[in-house]
C-alpha atoms as a PDB file:
ATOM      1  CA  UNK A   1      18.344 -14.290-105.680  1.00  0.00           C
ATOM      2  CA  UNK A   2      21.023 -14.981-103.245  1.00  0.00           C
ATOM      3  CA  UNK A   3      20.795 -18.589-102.057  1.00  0.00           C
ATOM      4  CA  UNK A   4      22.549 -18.508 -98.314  1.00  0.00           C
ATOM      5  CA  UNK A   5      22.275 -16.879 -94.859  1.00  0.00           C
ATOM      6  CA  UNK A   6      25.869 -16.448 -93.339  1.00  0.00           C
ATOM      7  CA  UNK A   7      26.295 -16.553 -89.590  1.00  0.00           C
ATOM      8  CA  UNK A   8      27.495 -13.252 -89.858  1.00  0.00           C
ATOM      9  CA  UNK A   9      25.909 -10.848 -91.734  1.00  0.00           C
ATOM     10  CA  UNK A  10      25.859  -7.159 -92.218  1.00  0.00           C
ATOM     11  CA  UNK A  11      23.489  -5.116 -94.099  1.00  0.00           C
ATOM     12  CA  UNK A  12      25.085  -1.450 -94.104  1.00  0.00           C
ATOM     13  CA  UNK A  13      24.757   1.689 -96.153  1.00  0.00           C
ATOM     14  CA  UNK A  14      27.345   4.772 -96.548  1.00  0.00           C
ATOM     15  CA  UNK A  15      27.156   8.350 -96.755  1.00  0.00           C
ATOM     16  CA  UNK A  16      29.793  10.144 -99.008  1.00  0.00           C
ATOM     17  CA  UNK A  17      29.892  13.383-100.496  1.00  0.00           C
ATOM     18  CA  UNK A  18      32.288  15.747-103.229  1.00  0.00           C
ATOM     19  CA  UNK A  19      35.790  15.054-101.791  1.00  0.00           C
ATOM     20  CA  UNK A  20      36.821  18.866-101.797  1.00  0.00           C
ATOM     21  CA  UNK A  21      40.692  17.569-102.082  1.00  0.00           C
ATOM     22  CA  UNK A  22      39.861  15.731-105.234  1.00  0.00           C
ATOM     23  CA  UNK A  23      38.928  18.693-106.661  1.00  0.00           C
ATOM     24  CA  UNK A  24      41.787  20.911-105.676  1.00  0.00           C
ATOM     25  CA  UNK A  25      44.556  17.537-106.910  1.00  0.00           C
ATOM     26  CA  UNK A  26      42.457  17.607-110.051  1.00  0.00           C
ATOM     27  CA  UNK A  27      40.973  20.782-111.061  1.00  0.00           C
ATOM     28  CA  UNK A  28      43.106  23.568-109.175  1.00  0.00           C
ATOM     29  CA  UNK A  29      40.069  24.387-107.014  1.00  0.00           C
ATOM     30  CA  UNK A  30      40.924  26.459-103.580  1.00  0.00           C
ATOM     31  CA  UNK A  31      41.716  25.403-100.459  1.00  0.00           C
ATOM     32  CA  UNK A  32      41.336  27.907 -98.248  1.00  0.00           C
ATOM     33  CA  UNK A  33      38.374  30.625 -97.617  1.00  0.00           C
ATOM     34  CA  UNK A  34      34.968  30.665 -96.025  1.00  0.00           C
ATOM     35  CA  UNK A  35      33.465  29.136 -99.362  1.00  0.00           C
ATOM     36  CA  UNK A  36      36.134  27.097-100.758  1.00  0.00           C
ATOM     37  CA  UNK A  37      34.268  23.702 -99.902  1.00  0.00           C
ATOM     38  CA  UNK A  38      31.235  24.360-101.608  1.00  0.00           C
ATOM     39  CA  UNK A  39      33.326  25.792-104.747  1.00  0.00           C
ATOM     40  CA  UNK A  40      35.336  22.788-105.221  1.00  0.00           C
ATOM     41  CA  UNK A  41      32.099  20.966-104.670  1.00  0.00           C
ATOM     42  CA  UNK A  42      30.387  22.711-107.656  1.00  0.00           C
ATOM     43  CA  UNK A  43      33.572  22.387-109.884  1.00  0.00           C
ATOM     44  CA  UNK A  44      33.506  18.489-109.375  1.00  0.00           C
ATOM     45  CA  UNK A  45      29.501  18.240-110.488  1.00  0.00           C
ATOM     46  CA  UNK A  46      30.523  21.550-113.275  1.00  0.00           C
ATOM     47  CA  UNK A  47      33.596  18.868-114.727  1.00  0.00           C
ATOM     48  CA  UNK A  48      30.968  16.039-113.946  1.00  0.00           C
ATOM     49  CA  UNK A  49      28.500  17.616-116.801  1.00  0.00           C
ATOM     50  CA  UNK A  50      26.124  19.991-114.136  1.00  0.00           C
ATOM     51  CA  UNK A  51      23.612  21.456-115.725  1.00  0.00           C
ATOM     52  CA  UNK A  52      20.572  24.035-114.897  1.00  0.00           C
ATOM     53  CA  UNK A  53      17.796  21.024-114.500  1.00  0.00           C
ATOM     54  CA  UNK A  54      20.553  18.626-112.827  1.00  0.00           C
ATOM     55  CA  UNK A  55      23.148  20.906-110.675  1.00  0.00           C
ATOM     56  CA  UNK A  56      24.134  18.138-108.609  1.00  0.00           C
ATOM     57  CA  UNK A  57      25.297  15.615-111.060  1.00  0.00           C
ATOM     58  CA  UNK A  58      26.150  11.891-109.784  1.00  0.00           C
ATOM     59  CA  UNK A  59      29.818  11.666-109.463  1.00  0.00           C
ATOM     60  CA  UNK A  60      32.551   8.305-109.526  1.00  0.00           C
ATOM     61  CA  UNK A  61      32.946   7.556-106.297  1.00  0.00           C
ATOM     62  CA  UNK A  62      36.545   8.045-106.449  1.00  0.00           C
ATOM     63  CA  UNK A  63      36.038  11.630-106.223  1.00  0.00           C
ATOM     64  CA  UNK A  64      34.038  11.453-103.242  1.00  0.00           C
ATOM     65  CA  UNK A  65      34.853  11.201 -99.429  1.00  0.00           C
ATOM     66  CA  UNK A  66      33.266   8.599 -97.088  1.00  0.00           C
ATOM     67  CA  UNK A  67      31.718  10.696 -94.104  1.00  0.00           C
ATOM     68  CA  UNK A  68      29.713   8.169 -92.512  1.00  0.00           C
ATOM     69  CA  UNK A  69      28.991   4.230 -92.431  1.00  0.00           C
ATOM     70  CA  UNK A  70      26.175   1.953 -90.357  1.00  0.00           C
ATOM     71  CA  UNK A  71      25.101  -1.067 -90.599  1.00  0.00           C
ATOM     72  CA  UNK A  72      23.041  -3.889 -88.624  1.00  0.00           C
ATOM     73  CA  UNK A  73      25.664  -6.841 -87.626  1.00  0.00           C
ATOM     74  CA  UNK A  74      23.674 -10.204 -87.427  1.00  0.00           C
ATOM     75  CA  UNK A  75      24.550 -12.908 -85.969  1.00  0.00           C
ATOM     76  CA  UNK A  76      22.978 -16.843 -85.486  1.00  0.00           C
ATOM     77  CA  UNK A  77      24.416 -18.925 -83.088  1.00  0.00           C
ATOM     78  CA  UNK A  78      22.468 -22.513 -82.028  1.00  0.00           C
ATOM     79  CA  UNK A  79      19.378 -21.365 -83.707  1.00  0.00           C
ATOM     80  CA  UNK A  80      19.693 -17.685 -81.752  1.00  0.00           C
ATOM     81  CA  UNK A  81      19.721 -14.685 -83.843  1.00  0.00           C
ATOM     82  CA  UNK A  82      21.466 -11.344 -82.203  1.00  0.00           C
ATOM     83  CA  UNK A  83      21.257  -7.971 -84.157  1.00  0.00           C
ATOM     84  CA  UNK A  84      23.721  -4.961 -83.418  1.00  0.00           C
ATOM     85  CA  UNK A  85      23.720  -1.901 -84.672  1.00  0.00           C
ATOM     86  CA  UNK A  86      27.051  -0.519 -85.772  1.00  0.00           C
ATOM     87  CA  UNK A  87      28.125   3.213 -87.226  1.00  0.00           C
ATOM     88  CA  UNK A  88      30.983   5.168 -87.759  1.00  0.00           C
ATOM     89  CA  UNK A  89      31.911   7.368 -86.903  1.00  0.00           C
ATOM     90  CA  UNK A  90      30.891   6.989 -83.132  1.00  0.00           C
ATOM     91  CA  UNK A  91      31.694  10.323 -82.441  1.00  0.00           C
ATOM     92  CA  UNK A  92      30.776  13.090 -84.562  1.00  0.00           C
ATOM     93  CA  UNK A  93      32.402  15.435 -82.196  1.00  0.00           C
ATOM     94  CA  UNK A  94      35.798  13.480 -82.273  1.00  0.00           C
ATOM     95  CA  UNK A  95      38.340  15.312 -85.038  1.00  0.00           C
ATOM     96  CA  UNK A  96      39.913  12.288 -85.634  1.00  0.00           C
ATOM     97  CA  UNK A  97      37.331   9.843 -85.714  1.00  0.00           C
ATOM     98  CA  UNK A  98      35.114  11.821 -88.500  1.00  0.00           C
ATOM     99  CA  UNK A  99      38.026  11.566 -90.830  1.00  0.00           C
ATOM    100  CA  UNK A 100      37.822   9.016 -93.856  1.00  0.00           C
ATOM    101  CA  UNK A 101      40.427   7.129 -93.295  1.00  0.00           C
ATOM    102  CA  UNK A 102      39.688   6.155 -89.520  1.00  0.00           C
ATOM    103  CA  UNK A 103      36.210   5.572 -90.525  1.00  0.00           C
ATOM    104  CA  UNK A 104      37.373   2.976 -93.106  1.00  0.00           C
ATOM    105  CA  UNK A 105      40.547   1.410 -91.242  1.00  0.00           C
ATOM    106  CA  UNK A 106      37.577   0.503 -88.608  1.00  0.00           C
ATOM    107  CA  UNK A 107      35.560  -0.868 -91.758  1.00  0.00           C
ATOM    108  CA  UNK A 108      38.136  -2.540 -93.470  1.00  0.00           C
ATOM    109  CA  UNK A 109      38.974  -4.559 -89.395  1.00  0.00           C
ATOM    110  CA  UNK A 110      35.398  -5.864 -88.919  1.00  0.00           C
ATOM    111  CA  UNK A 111      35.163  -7.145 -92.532  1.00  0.00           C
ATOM    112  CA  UNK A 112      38.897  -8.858 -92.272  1.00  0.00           C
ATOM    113  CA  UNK A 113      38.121 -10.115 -88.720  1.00  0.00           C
ATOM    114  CA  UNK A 114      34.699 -11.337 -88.965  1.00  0.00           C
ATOM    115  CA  UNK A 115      33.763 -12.096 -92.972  1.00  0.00           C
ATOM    116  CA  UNK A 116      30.566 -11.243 -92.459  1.00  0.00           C
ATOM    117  CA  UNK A 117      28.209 -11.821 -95.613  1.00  0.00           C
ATOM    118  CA  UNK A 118      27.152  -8.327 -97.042  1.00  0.00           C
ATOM    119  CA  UNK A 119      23.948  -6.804 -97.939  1.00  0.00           C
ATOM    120  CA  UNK A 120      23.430  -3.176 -99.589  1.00  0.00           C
ATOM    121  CA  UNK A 121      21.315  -1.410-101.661  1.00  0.00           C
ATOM    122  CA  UNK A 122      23.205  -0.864-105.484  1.00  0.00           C
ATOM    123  CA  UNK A 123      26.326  -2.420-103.125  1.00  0.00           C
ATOM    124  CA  UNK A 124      27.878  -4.233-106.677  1.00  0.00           C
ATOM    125  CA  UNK A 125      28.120  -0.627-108.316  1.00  0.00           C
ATOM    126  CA  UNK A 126      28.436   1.710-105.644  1.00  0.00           C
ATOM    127  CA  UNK A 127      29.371   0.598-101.295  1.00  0.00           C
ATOM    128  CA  UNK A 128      32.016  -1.837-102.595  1.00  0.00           C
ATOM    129  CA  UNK A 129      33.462  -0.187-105.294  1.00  0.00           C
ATOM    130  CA  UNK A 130      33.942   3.096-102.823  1.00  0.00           C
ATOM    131  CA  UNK A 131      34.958   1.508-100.127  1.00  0.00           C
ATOM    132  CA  UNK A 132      37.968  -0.254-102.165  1.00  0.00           C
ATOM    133  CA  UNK A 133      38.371   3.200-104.169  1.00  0.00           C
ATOM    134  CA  UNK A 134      38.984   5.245-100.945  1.00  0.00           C
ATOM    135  CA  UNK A 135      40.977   2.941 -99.350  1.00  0.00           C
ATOM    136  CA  UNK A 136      43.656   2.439-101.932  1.00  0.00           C
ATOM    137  CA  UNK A 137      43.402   5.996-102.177  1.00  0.00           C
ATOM    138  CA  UNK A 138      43.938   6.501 -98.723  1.00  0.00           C
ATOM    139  CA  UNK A 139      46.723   4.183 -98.895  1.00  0.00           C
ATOM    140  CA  UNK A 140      45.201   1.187 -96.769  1.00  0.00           C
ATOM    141  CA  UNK A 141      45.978  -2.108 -96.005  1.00  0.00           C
ATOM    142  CA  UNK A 142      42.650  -4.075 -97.036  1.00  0.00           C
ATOM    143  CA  UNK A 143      42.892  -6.556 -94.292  1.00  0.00           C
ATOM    144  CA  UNK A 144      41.964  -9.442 -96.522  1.00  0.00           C
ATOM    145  CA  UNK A 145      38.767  -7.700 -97.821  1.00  0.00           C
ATOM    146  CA  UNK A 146      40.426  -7.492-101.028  1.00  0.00           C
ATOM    147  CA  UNK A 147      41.084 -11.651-100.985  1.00  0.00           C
ATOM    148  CA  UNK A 148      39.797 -13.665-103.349  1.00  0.00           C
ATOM    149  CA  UNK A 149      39.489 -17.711-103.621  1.00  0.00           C
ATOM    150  CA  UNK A 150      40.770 -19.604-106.865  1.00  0.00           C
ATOM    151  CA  UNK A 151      37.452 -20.935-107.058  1.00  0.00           C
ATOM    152  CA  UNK A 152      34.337 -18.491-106.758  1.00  0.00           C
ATOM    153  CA  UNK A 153      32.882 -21.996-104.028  1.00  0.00           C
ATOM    154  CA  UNK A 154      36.004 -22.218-102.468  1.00  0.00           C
ATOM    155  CA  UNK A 155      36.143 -19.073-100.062  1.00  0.00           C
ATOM    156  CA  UNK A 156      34.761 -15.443 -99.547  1.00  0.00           C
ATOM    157  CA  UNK A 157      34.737 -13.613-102.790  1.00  0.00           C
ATOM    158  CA  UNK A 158      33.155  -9.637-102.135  1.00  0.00           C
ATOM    159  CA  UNK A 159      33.955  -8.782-105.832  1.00  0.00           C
ATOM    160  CA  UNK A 160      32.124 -12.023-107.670  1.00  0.00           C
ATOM    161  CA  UNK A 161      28.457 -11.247-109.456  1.00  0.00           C
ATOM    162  CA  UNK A 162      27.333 -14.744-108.451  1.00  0.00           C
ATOM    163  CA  UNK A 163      28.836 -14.733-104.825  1.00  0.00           C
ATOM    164  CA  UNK A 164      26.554 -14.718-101.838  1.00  0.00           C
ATOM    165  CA  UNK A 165      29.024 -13.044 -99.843  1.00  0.00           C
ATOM    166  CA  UNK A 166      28.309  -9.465-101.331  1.00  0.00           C
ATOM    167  CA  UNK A 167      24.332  -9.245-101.827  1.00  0.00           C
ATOM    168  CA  UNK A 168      22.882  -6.752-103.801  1.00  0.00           C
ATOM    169  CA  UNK A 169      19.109  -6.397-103.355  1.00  0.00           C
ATOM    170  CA  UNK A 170      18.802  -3.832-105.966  1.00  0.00           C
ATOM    171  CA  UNK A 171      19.759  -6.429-109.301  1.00  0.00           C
ATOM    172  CA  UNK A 172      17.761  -8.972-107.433  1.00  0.00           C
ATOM    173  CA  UNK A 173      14.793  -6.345-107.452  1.00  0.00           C
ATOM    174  CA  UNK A 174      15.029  -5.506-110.789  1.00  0.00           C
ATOM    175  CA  UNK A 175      17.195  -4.380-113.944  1.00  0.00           C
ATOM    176  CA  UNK A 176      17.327  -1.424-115.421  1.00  0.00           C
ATOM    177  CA  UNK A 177      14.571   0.868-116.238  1.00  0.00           C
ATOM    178  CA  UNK A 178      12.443  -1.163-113.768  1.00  0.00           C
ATOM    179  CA  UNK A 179      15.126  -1.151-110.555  1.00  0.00           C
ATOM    180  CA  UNK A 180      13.468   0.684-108.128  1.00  0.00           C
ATOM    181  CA  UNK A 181      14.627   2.954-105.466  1.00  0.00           C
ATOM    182  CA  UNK A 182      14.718   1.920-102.028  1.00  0.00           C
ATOM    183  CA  UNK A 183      12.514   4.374-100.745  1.00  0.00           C
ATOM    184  CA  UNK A 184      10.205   2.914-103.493  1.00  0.00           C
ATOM    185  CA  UNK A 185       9.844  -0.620-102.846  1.00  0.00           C
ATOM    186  CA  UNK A 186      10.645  -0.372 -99.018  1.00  0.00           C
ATOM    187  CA  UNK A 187       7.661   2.105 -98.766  1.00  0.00           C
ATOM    188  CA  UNK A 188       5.547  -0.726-100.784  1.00  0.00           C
ATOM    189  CA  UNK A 189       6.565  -3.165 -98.188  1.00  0.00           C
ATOM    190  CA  UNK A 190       5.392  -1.217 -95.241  1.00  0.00           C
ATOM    191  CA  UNK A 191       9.249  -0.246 -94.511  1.00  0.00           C
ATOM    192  CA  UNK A 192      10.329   3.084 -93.797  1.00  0.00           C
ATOM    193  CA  UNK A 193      12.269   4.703 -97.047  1.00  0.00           C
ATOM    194  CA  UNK A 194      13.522   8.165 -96.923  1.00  0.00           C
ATOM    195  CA  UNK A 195      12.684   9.772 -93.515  1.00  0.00           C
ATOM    196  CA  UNK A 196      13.365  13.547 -93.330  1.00  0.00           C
ATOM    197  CA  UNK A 197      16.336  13.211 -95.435  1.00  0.00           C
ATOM    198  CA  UNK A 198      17.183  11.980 -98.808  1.00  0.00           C
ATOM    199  CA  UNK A 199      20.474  11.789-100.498  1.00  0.00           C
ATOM    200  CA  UNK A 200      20.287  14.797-101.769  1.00  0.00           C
ATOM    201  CA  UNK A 201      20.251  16.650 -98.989  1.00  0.00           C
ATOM    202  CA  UNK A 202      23.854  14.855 -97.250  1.00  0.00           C
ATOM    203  CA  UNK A 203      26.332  17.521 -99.382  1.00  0.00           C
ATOM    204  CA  UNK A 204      24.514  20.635 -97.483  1.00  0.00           C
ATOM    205  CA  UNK A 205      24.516  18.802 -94.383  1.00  0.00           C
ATOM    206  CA  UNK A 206      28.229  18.082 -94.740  1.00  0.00           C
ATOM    207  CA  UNK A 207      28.627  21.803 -95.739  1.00  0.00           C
ATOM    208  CA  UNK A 208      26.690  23.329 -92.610  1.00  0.00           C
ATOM    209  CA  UNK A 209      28.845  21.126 -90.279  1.00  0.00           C
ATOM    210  CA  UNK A 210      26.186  18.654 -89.702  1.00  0.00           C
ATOM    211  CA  UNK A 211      26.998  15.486 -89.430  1.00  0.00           C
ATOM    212  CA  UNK A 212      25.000  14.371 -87.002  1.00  0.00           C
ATOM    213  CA  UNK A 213      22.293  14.461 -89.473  1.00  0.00           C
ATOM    214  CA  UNK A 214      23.975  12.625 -91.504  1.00  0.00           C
ATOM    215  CA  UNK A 215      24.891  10.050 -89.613  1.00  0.00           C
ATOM    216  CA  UNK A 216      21.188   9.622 -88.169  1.00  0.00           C
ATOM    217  CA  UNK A 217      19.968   9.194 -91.817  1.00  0.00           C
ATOM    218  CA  UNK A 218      22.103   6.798 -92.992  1.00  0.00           C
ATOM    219  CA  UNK A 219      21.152   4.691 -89.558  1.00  0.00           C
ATOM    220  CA  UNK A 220      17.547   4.911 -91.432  1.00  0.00           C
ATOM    221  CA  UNK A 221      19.027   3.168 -94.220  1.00  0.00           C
ATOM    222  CA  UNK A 222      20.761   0.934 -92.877  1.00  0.00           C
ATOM    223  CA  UNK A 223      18.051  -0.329 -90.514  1.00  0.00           C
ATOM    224  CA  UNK A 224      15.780  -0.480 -93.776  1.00  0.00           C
ATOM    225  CA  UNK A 225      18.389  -2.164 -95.957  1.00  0.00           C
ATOM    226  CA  UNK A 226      18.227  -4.530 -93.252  1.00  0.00           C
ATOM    227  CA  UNK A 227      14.071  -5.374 -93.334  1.00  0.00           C
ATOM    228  CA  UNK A 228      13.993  -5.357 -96.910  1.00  0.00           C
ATOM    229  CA  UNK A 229      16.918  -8.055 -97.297  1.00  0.00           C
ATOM    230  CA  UNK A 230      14.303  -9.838 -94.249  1.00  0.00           C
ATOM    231  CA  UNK A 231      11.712  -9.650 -96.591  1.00  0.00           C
ATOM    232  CA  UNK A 232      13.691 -10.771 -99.802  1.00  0.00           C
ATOM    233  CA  UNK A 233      15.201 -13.546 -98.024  1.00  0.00           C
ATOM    234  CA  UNK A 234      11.393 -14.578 -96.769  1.00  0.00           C
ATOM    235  CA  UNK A 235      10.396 -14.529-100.406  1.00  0.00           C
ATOM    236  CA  UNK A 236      13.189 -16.816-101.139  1.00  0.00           C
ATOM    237  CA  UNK A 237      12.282 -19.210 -99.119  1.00  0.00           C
ATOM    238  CA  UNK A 238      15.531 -18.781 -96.860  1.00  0.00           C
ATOM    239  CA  UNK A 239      13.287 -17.382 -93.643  1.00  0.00           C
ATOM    240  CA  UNK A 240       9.965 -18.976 -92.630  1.00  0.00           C
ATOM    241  CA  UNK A 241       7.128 -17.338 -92.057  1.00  0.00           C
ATOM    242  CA  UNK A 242       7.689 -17.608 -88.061  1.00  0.00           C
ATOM    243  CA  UNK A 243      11.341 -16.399 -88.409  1.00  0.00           C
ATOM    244  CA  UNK A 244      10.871 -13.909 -90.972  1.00  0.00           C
ATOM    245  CA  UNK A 245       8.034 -12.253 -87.742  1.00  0.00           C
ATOM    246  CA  UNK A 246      10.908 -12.795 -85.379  1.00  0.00           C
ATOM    247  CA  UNK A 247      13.096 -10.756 -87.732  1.00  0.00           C
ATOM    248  CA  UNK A 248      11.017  -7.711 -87.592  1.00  0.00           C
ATOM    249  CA  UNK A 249      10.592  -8.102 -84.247  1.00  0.00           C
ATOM    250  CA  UNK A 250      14.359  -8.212 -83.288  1.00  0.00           C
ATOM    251  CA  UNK A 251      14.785  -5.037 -84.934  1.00  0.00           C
ATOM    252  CA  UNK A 252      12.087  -3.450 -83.240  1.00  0.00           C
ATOM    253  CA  UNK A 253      13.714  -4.030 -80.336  1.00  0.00           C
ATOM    254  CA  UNK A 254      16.941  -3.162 -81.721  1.00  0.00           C
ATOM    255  CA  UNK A 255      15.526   0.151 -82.416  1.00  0.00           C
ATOM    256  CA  UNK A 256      13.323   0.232 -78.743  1.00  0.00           C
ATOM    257  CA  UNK A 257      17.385  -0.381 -77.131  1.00  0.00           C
ATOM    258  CA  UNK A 258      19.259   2.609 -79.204  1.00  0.00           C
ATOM    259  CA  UNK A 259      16.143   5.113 -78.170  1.00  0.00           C
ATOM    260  CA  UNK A 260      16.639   3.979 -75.052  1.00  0.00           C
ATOM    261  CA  UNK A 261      20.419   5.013 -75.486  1.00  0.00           C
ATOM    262  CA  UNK A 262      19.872   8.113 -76.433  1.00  0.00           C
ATOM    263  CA  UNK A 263      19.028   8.383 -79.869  1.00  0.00           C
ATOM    264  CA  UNK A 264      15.940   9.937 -80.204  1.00  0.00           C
ATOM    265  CA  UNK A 265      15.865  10.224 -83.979  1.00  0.00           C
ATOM    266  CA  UNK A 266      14.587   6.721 -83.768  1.00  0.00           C
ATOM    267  CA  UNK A 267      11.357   7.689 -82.302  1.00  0.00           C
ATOM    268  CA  UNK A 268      10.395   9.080 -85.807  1.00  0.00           C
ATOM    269  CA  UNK A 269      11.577   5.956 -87.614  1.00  0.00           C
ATOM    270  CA  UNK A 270       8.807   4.158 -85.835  1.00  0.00           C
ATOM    271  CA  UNK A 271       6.515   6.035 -86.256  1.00  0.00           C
ATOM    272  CA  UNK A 272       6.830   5.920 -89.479  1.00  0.00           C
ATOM    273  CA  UNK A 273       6.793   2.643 -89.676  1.00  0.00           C
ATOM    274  CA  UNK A 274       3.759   1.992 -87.687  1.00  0.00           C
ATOM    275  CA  UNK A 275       2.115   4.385 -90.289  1.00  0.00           C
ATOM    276  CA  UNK A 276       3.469   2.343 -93.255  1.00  0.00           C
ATOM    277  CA  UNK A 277       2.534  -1.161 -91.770  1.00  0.00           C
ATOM    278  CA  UNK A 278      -0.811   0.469 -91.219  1.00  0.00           C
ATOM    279  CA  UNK A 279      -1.620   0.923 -94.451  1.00  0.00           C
ATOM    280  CA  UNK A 280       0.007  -1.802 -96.095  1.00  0.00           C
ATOM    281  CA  UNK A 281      -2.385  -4.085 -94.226  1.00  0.00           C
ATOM    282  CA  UNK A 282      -5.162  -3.087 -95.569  1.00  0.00           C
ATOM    283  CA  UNK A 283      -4.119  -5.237 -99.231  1.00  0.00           C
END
């Protein structure tokens, strides 16, 4: 259980798929032709062990490629608590702002600029370790993400097990055999898990040119990342039972604000989340 609430904090999730170019530098796969994607694709999961029953094999992150990050940016001030909803890219029709290394560069900015405590979903294992993969691979400069104090209580420490500055709600959850998936135990709590998409289905997206998708689904996550830390950090003791309502409310309207700017997919979201709460209050 973590034991703080920063005055900056930022609950996120990525998207990444089968870096195509990892496969080529590794495995000799093609570059060019109509099908050469989804080839060097397959021969990354076929080298990662594919077989009939598992086709799609989970690979190192290393050998994947960042297409899309969001996350909810929170912020207390004076006892007043401001939520923002942040993704990148901002574009999907912008060549240069889908690519990898913009998307992270922007990343790697906020997190050296603002140190904002971190909350993901299997973030210890997976978010962190890609993000610091791809950007050394990438050849980035990790604008002091990569810092670490001599003493674990001394500074901001995003690589330390027992530092409240990277919070991983999936160990906290449960170990092992009996970690559950966040559609799982956000469903439980009357949160929204996977809504037409699951993670599955990003590498087809990415393949049909989609993005968009993509990007709208991992806003899902992100915004549910976001009520289950709530919840966790109600359990803990760190929000009150008024403030831990006021929580869920703020997002609501966080959510209300972005349909309002366009982004319809959001309808769905609560929807779903009306139907979940629903239920859920019948226990």
């Amino acid at each position: 259980m973590f034991k703080t609430i920063a005055p900056c904090l930022f609950s996120f999730d990525i998207e990444w798929v089968p870096d195509p170019l990892s496969a080529e530098i590794l495995y000799g796969a093609p570059r060019e032709g109509p099908a050469a994607a989804e080839e060097s694709m397959k021969r990354l999961w076929q080298e990662a062990g594919a077989t009939e029953k598992q086709p799609q094999p989970y690979l190192k992150t290393v050998l994947c490629r960042i297409v899309s990050i969001s996350g909810i940016f929170r912020e207390a001030s004076g006892g007043v608590v401001s939520l923002k909803l942040v993704t990148l890219p901002v574009n999907v029709n912008d060549k240069e702002k889908i690519k990898e290394r913009s998307i992270l560069q922007t990343l790697l900015k906020a997190i050296g600029s603002r140190k904002p405590q971190l909350v993901g979903y299997n973030s210890h294992n997976a978010d962190v370790p890609i993000i610091v993969q791809r950007s050394i691979v990438n050849g980035l400069f990790g604008e002091g993400m990569g810092e670490r104090p001599d003493k674990p209580w001394e500074g901001i420490d995003y690589f330390s097990q027992n530092s409240d500055f990277n919070v991983d709600l999936a160990p906290i959850l449960g170990r092992y055999s009996q970690t559950p998936k966040l559609n799982e135990i956000a469903c439980l709590c009357g949160i929204p898990g996977k809504v037409d998409t699951d993670g599955g289905d990003v590498s087809g997206l990415w393949l049909r040119g989609d993005l968009q998708s993509i990007v709208n689904y991992n806003e899902f996550d992100a915004v549910t990342t976001h009520l289950l830390w709530a919840r966790v950090a109600h359990f803990g003791g760190l929000l009150g039972d008024v403030a831990y309502e006021r929580e869920q409310t703020l997002v609501r309207e966080l959510i209300d604000s972005e349909i309002a700017k366009g982004k319809s997919h959001f309808e769905h979201y609560l929807d779903e989340w009306d139907r979940l709460q629903s239920i859920t209050s019948t226990r």
